[in-house]
Protein backbone atom coordinates (compact mmCIF):
# COMPACT_ATOMS: atom_id res chain seq x y z
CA UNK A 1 4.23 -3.25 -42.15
CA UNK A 2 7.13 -2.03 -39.85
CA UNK A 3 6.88 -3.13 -35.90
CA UNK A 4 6.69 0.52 -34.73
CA UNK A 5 4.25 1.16 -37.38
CA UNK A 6 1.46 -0.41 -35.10
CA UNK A 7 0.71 2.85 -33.49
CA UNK A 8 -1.41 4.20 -36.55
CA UNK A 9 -3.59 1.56 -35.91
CA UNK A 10 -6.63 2.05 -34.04
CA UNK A 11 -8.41 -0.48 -31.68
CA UNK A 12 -10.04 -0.75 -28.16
CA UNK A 13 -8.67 -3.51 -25.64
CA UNK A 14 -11.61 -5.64 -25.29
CA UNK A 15 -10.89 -6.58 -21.42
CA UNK A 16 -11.47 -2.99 -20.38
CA UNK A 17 -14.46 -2.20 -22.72
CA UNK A 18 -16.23 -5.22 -21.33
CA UNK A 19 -15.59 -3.92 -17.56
CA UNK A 20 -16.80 -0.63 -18.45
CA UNK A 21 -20.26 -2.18 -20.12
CA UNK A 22 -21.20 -4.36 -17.08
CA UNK A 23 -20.54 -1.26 -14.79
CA UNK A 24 -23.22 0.56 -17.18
CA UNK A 25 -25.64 -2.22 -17.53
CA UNK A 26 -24.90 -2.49 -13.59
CA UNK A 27 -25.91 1.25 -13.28
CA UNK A 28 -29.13 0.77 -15.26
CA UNK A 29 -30.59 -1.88 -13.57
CA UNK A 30 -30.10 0.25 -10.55
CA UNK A 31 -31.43 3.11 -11.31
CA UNK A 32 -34.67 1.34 -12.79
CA UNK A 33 -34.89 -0.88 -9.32
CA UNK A 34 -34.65 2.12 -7.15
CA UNK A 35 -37.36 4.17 -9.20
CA UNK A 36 -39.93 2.09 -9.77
CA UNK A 37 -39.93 0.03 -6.44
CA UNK A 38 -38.39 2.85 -4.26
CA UNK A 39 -39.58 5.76 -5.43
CA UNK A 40 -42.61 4.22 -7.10
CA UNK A 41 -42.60 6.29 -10.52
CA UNK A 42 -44.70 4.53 -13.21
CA UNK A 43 -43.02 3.41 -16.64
CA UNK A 44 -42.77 0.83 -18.66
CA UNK A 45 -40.73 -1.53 -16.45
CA UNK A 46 -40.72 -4.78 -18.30
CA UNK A 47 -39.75 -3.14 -21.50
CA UNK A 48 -37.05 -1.23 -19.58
CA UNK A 49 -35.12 -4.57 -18.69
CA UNK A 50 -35.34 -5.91 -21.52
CA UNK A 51 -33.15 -3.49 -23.05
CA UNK A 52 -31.32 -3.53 -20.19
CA UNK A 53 -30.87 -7.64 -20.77
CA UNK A 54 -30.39 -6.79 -24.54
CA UNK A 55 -27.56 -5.18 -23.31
CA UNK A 56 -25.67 -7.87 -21.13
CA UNK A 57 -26.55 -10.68 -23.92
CA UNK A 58 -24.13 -8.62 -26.16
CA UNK A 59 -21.05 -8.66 -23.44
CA UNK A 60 -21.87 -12.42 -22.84
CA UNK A 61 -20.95 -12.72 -26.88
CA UNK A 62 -17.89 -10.04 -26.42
CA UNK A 63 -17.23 -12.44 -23.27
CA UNK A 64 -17.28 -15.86 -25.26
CA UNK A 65 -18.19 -15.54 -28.78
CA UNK A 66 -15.73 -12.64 -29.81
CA UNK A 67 -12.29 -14.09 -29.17
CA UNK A 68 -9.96 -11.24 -29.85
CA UNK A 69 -8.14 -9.75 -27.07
CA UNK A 70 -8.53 -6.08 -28.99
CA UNK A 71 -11.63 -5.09 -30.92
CA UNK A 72 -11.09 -3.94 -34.17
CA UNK A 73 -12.19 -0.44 -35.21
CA UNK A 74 -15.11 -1.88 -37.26
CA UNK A 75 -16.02 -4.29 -34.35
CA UNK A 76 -16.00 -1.21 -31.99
CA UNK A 77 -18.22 1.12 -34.25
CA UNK A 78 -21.20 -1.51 -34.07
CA UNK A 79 -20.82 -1.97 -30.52
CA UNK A 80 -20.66 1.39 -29.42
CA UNK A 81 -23.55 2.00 -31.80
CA UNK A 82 -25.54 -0.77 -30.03
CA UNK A 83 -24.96 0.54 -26.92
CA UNK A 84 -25.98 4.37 -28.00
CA UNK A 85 -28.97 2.82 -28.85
CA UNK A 86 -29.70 0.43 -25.84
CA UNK A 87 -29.25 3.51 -23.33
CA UNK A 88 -31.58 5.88 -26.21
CA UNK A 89 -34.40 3.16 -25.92
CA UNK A 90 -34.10 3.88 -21.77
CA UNK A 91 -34.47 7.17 -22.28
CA UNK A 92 -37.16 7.20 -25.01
CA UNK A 93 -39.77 5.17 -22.08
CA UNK A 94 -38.39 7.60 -19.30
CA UNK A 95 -39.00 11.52 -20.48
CA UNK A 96 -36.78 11.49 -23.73
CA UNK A 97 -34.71 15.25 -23.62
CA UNK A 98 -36.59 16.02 -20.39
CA UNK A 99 -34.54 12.78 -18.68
CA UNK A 100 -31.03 14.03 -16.57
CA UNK A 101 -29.30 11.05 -17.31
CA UNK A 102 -29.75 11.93 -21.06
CA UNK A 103 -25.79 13.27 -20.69
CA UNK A 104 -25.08 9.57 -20.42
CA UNK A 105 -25.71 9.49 -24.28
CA UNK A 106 -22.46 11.51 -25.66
CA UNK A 107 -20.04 9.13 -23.50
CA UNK A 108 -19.79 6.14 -25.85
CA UNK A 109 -19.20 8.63 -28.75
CA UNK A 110 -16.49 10.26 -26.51
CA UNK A 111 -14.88 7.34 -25.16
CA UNK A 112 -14.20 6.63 -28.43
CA UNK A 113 -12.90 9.60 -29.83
CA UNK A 114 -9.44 9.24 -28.29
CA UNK A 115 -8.72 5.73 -29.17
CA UNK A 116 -10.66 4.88 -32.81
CA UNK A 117 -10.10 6.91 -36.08
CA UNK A 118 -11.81 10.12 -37.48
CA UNK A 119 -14.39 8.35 -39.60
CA UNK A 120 -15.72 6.27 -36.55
CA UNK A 121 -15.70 9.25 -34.75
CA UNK A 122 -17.49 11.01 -37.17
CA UNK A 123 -20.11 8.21 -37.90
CA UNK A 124 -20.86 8.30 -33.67
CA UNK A 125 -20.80 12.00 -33.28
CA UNK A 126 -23.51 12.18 -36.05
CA UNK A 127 -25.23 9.17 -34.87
CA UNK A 128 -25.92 10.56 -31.19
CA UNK A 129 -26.64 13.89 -32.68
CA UNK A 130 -29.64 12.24 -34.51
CA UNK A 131 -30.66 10.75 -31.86
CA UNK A 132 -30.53 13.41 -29.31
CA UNK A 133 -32.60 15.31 -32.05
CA UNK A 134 -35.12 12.48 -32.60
CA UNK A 135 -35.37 12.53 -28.30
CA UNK A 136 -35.94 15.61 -27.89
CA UNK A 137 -39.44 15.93 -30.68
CA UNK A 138 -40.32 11.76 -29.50
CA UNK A 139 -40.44 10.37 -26.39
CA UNK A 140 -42.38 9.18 -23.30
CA UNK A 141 -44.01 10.96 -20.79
CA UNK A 142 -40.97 11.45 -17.52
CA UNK A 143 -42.55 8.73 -14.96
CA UNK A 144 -45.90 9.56 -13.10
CA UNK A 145 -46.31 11.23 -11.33
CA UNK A 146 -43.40 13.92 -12.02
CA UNK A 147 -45.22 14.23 -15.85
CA UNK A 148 -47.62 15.92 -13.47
CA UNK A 149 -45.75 18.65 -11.99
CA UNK A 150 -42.28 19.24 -14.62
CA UNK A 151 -42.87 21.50 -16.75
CA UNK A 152 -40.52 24.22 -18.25
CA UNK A 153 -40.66 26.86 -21.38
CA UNK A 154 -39.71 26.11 -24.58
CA UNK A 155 -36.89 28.08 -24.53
CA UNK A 156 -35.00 25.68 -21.71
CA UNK A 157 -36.43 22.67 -22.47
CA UNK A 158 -34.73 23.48 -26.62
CA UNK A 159 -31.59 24.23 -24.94
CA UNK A 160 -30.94 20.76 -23.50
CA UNK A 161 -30.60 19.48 -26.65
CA UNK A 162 -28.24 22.44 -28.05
CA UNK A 163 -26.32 22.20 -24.92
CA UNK A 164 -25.85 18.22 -25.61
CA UNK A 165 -24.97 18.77 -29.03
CA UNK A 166 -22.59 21.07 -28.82
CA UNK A 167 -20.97 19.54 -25.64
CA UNK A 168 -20.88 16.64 -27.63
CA UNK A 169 -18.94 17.85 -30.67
CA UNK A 170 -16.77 20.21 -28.20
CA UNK A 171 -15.35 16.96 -25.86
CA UNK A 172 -15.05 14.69 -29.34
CA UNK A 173 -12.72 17.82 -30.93
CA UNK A 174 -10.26 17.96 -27.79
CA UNK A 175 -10.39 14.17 -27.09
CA UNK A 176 -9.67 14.04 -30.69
CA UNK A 177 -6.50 16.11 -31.00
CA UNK A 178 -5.27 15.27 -27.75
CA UNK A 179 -5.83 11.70 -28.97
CA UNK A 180 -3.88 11.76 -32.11
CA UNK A 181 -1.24 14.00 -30.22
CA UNK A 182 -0.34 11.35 -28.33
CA UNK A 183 -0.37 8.28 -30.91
CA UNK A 184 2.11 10.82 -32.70
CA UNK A 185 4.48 10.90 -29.60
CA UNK A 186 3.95 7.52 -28.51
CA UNK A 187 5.40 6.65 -32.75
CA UNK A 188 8.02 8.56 -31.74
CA UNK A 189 8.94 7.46 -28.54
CA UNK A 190 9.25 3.90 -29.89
CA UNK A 191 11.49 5.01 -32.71
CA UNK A 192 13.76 6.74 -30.21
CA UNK A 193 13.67 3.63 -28.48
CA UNK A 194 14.60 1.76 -31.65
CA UNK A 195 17.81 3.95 -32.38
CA UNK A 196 18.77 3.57 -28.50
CA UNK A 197 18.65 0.09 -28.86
CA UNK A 198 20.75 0.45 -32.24
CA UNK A 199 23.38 2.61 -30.63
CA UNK A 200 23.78 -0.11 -27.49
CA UNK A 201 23.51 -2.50 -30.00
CA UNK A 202 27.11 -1.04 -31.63
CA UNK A 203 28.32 -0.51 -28.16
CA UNK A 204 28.04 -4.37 -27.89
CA UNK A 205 29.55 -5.07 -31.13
CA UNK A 206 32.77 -2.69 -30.56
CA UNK A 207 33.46 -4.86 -27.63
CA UNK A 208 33.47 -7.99 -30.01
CA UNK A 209 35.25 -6.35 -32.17
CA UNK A 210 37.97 -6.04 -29.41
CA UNK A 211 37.46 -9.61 -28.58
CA UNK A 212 37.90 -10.77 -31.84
CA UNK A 213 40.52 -8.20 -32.91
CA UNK A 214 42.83 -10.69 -30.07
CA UNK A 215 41.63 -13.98 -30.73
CA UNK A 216 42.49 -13.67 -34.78
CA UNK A 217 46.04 -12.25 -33.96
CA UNK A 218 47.52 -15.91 -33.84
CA UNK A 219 45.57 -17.08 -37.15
CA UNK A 220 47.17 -13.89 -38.91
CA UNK A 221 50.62 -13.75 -37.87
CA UNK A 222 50.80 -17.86 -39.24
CA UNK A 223 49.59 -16.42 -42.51
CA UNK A 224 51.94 -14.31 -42.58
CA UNK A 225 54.80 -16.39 -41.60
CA UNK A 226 53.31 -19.06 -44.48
CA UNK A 227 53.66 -16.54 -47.02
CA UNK A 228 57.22 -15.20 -46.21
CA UNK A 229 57.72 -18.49 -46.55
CA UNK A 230 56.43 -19.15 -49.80
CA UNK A 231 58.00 -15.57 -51.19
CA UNK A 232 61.31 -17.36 -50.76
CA UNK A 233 60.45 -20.46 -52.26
CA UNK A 234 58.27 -19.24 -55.40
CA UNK A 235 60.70 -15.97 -55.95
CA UNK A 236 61.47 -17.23 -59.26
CA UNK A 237 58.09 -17.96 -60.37
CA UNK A 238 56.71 -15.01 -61.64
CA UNK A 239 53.01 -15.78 -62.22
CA UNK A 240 52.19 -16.38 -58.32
CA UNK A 241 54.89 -13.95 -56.82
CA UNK A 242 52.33 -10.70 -57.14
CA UNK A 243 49.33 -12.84 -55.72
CA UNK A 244 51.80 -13.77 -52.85
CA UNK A 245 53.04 -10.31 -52.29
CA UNK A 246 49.28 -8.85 -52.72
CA UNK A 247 48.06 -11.68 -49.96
CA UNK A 248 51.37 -10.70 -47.59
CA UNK A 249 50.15 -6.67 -47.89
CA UNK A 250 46.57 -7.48 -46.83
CA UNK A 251 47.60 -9.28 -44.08
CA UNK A 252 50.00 -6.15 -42.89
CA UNK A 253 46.27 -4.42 -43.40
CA UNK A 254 44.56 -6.70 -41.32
CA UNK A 255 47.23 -6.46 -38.50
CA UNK A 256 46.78 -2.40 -38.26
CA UNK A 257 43.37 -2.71 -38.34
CA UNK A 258 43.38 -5.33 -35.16
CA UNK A 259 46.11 -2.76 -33.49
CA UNK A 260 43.62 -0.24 -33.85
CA UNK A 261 40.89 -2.33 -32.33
CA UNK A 262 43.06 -3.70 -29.92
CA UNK A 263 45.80 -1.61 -28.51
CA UNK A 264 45.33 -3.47 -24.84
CA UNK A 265 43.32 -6.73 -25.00
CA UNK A 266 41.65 -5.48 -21.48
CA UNK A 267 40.42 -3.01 -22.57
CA UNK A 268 37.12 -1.51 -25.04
CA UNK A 269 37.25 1.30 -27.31
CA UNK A 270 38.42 4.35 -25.09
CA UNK A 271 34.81 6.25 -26.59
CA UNK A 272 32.53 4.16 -25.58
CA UNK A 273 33.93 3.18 -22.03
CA UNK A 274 36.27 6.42 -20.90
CA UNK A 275 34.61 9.15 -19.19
CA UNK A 276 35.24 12.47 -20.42
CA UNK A 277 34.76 15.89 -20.05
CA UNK A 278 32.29 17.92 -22.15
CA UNK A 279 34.79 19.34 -24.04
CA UNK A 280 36.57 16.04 -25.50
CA UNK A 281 32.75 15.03 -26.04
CA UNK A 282 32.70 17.79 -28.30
CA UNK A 283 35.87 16.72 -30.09
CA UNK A 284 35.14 13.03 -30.46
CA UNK A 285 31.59 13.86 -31.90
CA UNK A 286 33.17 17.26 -34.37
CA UNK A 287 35.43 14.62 -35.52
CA UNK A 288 32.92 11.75 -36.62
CA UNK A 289 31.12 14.36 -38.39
CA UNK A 290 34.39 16.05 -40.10
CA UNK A 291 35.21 12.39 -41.41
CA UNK A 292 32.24 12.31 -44.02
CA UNK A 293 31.27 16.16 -43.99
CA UNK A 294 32.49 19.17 -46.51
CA UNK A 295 31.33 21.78 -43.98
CA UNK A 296 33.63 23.62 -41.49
CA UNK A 297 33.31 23.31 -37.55
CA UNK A 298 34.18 25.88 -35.79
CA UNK A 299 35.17 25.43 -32.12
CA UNK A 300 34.83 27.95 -29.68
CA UNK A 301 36.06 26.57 -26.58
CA UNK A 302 36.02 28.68 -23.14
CA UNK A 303 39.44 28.95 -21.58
CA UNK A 304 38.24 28.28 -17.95
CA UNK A 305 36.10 25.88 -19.28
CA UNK A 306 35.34 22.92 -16.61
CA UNK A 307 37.37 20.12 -17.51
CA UNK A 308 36.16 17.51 -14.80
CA UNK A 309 35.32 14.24 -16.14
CA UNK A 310 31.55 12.79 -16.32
CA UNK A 311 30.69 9.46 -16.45
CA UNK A 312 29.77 8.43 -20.16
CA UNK A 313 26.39 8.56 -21.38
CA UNK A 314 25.03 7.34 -24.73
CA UNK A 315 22.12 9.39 -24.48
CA UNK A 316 24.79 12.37 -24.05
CA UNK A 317 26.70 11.76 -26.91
CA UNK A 318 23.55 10.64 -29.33
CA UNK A 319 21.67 13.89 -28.12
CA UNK A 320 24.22 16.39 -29.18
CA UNK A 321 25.25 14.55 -32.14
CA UNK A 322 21.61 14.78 -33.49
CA UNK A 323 22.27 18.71 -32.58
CA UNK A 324 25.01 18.88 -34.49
CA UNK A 325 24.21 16.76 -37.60
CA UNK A 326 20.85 19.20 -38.06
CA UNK A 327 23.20 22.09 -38.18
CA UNK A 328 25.51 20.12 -40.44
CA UNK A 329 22.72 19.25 -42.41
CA UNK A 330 20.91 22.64 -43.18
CA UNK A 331 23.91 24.97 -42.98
CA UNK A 332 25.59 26.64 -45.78
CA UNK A 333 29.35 26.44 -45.01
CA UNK A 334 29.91 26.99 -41.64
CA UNK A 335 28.55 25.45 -37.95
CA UNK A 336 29.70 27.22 -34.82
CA UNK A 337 29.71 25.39 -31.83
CA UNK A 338 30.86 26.96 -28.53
CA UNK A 339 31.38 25.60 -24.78
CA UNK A 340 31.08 27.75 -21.52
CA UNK A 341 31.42 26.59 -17.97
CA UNK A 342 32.24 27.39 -14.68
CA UNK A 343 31.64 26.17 -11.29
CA UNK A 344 27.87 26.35 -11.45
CA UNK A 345 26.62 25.46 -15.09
CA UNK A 346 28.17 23.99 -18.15
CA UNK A 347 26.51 25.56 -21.45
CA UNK A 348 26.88 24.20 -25.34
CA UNK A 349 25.23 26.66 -27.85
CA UNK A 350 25.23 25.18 -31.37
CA UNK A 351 24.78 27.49 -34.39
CA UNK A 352 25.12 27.47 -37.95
CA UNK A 353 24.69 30.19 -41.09
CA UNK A 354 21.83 28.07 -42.66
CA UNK A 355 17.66 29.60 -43.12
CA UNK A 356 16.93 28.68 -39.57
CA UNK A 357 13.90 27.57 -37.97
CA UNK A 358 10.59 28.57 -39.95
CA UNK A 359 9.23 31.33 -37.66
CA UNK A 360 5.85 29.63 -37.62
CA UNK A 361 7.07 26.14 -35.80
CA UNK A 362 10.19 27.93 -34.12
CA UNK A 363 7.75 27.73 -30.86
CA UNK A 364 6.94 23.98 -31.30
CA UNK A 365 10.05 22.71 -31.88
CA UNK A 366 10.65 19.61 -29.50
CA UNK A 367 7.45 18.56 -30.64
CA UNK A 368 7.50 15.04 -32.94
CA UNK A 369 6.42 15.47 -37.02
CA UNK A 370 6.28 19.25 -37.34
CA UNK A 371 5.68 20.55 -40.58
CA UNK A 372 5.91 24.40 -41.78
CA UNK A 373 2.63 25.66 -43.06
CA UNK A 374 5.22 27.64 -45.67
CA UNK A 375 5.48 26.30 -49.08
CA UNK A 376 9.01 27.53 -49.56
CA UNK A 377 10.05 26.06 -45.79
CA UNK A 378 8.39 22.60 -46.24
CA UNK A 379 10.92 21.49 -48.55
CA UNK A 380 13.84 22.55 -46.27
CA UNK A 381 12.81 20.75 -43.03
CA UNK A 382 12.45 17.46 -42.17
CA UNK A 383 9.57 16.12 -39.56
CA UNK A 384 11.41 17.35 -36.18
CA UNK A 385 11.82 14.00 -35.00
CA UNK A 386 15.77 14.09 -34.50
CA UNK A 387 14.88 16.91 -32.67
CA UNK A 388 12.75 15.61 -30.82
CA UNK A 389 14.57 12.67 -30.19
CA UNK A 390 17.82 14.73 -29.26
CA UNK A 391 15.73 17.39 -26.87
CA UNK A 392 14.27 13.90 -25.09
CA UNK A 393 17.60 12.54 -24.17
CA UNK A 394 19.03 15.43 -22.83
CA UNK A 395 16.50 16.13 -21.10
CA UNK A 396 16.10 12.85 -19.46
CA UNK A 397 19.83 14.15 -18.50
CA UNK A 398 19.11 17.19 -16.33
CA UNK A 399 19.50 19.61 -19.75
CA UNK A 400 17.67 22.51 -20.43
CA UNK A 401 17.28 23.41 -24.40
CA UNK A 402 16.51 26.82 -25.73
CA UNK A 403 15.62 27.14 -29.52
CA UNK A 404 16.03 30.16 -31.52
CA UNK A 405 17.49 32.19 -34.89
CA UNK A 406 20.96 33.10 -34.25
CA UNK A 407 21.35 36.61 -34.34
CA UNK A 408 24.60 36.50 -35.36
CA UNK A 409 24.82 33.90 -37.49
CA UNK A 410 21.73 34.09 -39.22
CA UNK A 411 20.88 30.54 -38.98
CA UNK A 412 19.28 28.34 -36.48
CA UNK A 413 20.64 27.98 -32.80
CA UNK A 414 20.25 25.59 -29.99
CA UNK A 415 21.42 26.75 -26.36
CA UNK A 416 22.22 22.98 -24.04
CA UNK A 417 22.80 24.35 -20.56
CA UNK A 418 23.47 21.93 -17.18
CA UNK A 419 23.76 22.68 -14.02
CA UNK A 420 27.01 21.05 -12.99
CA UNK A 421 25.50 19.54 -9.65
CA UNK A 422 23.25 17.45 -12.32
CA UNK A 423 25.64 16.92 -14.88
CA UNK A 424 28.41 15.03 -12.55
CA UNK A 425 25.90 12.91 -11.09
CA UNK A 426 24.62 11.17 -14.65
């Protein structure tokens, strides 16, 4: 199982489920205190804290017994069924459906619902629906003497139930989605994380590259010298004079490739330490791609373009490249990318002559794992998370994104705009 993979897994921090027990078994007590001494109702008062002490023995074993820090989703189910059925035996000896604190029955089942699976869910949803059902046909008499006065038409008193019910299900649906909603961008968050920690991580290594690209200059050049050396000395011997030559060429190699790396030993690779303006961010990113890519990139710079400088960003650059490689990815031939500034905004609009965005997720996009409800488009896209993960950065970056089908290219387009009083502060 991957790291970031730990997400799809559901649990319930025990620390926090135990707090919220002893405030209910708190609450009980309380309320069955202040009835029967204050208010002197009549019920069955022994049998009433009993459940109530049923109750607290089975935190005392979550407390000491149970020595997980998280409770598994199994664990969870039987305790949240327990205490559905502590607070149902409370309500059974005090009026049954007829009891107000009978809405106190659909919170286990929706405290869950946002942090356990669908089949737990489904197991406590049907659970308390029983049980509301069984309440409301079995039950106690509500405490003497209000059995003597409460008393309401069929017609209400089989709405409380119906009301419950479908409160119930209602609250477990939204909890539910909103729930796995945000597992699914939590996933996705990490994984963004993950690549940003890659891309720093080659940050680091191009600066000891640089480092290394000095220190092995001396080792190299005494190679060399050693086998100038022995090209005069073996000349005549024709079996080793290739192998020398071949060893004298790769160390010419070796020496360009340090240059490269290592024009001025002070100094990292201008990319990744220079600041530039938008427009050579454009170039150096167009260029990358052009290096491994068939497809043609088109250019559209603006003449009065800004050319100020802004400080370099990694975010930046991995947010628009993600732009770009979608469109280099689903295009046909062609991707169109054109800059625009003046003294108030800077705007990059990337196109490209591919299908576009399915019409039916075109709204959603910026949204993690999207998938087409087409046939014919679910082969074409992938699960939106580079898009997600490119619209995130920029926007942590002051950017505004607008997505849409080109109308004159016919394929999908992405509008980047800044305001340049955000953009030159990064």
């Amino acid at each position: 199982m991957k790291f970031f993979e730990t997400s799809k897994y559901f649990s319930l921090k025990k620390s926090t489920y135990i707090s919220l027990r002893w405030i209910a078994i708190i609450g009980q007590l309380l309320s069955i205190y202040i009835v029967y001494f204050f208010l002197e109702f009549n019920f069955n008062f022994l049998l009433s804290n009993l459940i109530v002490i049923l109750g607290a023995i089975s935190n005392l074993y979550l407390i000491f017994i149970y020595k997980k820090t998280q409770l598994s989703e199994r664990s969870a189910l039987i305790f949240l069924i327990v205490d559905i059925f502590q607070l149902a035996g409370l309500i059974y000896l005090t009026g049954g459906i007829a009891n107000p604190f009978i809405i106190f029955l659909i919170i286990p089942s929706v405290f869950a619902s946002s942090n356990l699976g669908f089949k737990t869910n489904l197991l406590l949803v049907i659970t308390t629906t029983l049980i509301i059902i069984f309440l409301t046909f079995y039950s106690e008499d509500l405490p003497a003497p209000l059995n003597e006065h409460f008393h309401v038409d069929d017609y209400y008193y089989y709405s409380i139930p119906i009301a419950l019910i479908i409160a119930l299900i209602f609250l477990n649906y939204f909890a539910i989605l909103f729930g796995s909603e945000s597992r699914l961008r939590k996933e996705a968050l990490n994984k963004m994380e993950e690549v940003m920690a890659q891309e720093h991580e080659m940050l680091s290594l191009g600066g000891q590259a640089a480092a290394a690209a000095h220190s092995l200059g001396t080792p190299l050049s005494t190679i060399k010298i050693i086998t100038q050396e022995l090209l005069k000395q073996l000349k005549n011997n024709k079996e080793v004079i290739q192998d020398i030559e071949l060893l004298e060429s790769q160390v010419e190699r070796c020496n360009q490739i340090l240059k490269r790396l290592s024009l001025n030993p002070n100094q990292e690779d201008d990319f990744i330490d220079e600041d530039l303006s938008m427009k050579e961010y454009l170039k150096e990113i167009i260029f990358s791609f052009q290096e491994t890519s068939s497809k043609e990139f088109i250019l559209n710079l603006d003449q009065d373009s800004n050319s100020k400088k802004i400080t370099k960003s990694i975010e930046i650059v991995y947010g628009l490249r993600n732009f770009i490689g979608n469109a280099n990815k689903f295009c046909k031939s062609k991707i169109f990318i054109s800059l625009k500034s003046d003294n108030e905004t800077t705007e990059i609009i990337v196109e490209d002559d591919g299908p576009g965005y399915p019409s039916d997720i075109i709204s959603k996009i910026g949204e993690p794992y999207l998938r087409s409800f087409s046939k014919m488009e679910k082969n074409k896209i992938g699960l939106g998370l580079g898009l997600f993960i490119g619209k995130t950065l920029l926007e942590k970056n002051f950017a505004s994104l607008h997505f849409r089908n080109s109308k004159t290219r016919g394929g999908a387009e992405v509008l980047i705009k800044w305001k340049n009083k955000d953009l030159f502060k990064i």
